[in-house]
Protein backbone atom coordinates (compact mmCIF):
# COMPACT_ATOMS: atom_id res chain seq x y z
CA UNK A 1 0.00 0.00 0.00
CA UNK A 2 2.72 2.48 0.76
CA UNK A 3 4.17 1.40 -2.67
CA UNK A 4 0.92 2.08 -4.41
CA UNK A 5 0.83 5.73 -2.27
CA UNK A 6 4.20 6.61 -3.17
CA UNK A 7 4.01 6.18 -6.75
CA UNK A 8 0.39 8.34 -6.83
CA UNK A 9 2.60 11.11 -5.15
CA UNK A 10 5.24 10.67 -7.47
CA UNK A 11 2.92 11.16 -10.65
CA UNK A 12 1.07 14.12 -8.86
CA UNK A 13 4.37 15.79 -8.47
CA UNK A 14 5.42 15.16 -12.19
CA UNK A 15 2.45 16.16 -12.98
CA UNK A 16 1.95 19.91 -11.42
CA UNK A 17 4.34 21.24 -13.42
CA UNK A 18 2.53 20.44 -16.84
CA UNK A 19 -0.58 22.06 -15.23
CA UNK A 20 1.17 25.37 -14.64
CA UNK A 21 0.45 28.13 -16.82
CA UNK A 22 2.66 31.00 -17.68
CA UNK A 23 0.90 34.77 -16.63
CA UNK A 24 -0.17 36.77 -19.59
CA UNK A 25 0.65 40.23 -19.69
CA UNK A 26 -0.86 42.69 -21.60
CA UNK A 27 1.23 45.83 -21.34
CA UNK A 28 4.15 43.40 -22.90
CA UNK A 29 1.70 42.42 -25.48
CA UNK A 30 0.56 46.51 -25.94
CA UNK A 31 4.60 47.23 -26.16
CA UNK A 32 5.43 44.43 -29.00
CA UNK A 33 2.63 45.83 -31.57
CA UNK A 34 3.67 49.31 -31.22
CA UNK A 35 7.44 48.14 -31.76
CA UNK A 36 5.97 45.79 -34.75
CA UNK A 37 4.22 48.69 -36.41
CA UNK A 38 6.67 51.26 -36.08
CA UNK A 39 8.99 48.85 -37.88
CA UNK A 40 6.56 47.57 -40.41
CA UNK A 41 5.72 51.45 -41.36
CA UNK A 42 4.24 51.69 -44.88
CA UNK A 43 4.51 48.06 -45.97
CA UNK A 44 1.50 46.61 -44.67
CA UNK A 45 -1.52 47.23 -46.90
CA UNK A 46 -5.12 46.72 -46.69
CA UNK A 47 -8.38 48.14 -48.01
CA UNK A 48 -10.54 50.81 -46.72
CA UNK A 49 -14.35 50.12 -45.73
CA UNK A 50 -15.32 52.05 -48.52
CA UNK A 51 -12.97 50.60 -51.41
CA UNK A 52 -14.34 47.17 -53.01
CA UNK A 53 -11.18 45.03 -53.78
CA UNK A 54 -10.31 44.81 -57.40
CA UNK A 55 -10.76 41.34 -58.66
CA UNK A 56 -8.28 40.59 -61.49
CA UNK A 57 -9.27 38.56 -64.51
CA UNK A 58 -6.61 36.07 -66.03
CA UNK A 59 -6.83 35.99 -70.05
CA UNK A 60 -7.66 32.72 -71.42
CA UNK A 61 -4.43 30.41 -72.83
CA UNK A 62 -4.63 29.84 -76.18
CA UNK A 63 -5.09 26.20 -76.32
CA UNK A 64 -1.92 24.51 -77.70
CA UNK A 65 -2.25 22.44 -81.06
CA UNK A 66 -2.68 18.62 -80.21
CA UNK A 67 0.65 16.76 -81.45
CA UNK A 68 0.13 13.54 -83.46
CA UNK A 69 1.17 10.43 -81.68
CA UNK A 70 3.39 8.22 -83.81
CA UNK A 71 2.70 4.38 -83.19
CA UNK A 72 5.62 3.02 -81.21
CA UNK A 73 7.76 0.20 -82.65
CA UNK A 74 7.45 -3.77 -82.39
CA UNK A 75 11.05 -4.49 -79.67
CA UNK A 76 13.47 -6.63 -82.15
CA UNK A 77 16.22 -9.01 -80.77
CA UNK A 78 18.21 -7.97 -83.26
CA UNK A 79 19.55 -4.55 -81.49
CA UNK A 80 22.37 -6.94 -79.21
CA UNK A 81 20.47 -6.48 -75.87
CA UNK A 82 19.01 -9.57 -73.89
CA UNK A 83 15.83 -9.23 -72.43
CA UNK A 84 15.07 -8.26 -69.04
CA UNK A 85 14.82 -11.50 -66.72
CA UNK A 86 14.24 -11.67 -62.99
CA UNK A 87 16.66 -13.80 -61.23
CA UNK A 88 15.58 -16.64 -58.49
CA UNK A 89 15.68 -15.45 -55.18
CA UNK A 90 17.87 -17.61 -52.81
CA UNK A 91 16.36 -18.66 -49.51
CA UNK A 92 19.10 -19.19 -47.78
CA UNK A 93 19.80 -16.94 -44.89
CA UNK A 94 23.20 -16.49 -42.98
């Protein structure tokens, strides 16, 4: 029994850490976007309320001329090469 107790207190004290939560703060939060936007300046973008986006319209490819498929060619064995042959697979193992 004092095995079994010992081990809960043992995973209750690994465990409190992982519950722990850092504090937020805002003011630090507050701080960072000012810093950000000073930085940023007159690269960020957006629209107004009043402006509708833009929406831009692609032009249509021209569609490309289909190219004629030329039959392929019956494989001779007269060309020198031997043709492709799978090999038996030894069982042995060392």
């Amino acid at each position: 029994m004092k095995s079994f107790l010992c081990g809960m207190v043992l995973v209750m004290a690994m465990a409190a850490p992982v519950a722990a939560e850092t504090r937020y703060d805002r003011n630090l939060e507050k701080a960072v976007i000012e810093i950000v936007v000073s930085k940023m300046g007159n690269i960020r973008g957006a629209f107004s309320y009043k402006q509708a986006p833009q929406l831009v319209v692609v032009p249509e490819a021209a569609p490309a001329a289909p190219v004629p498929i030329e039959p392929r060619k019956q494989a001779s064995n007269n060309d020198g090469l031997m043709p492709a042959v799978e090999r038996p697979v030894s069982r042995t193992i060392f």
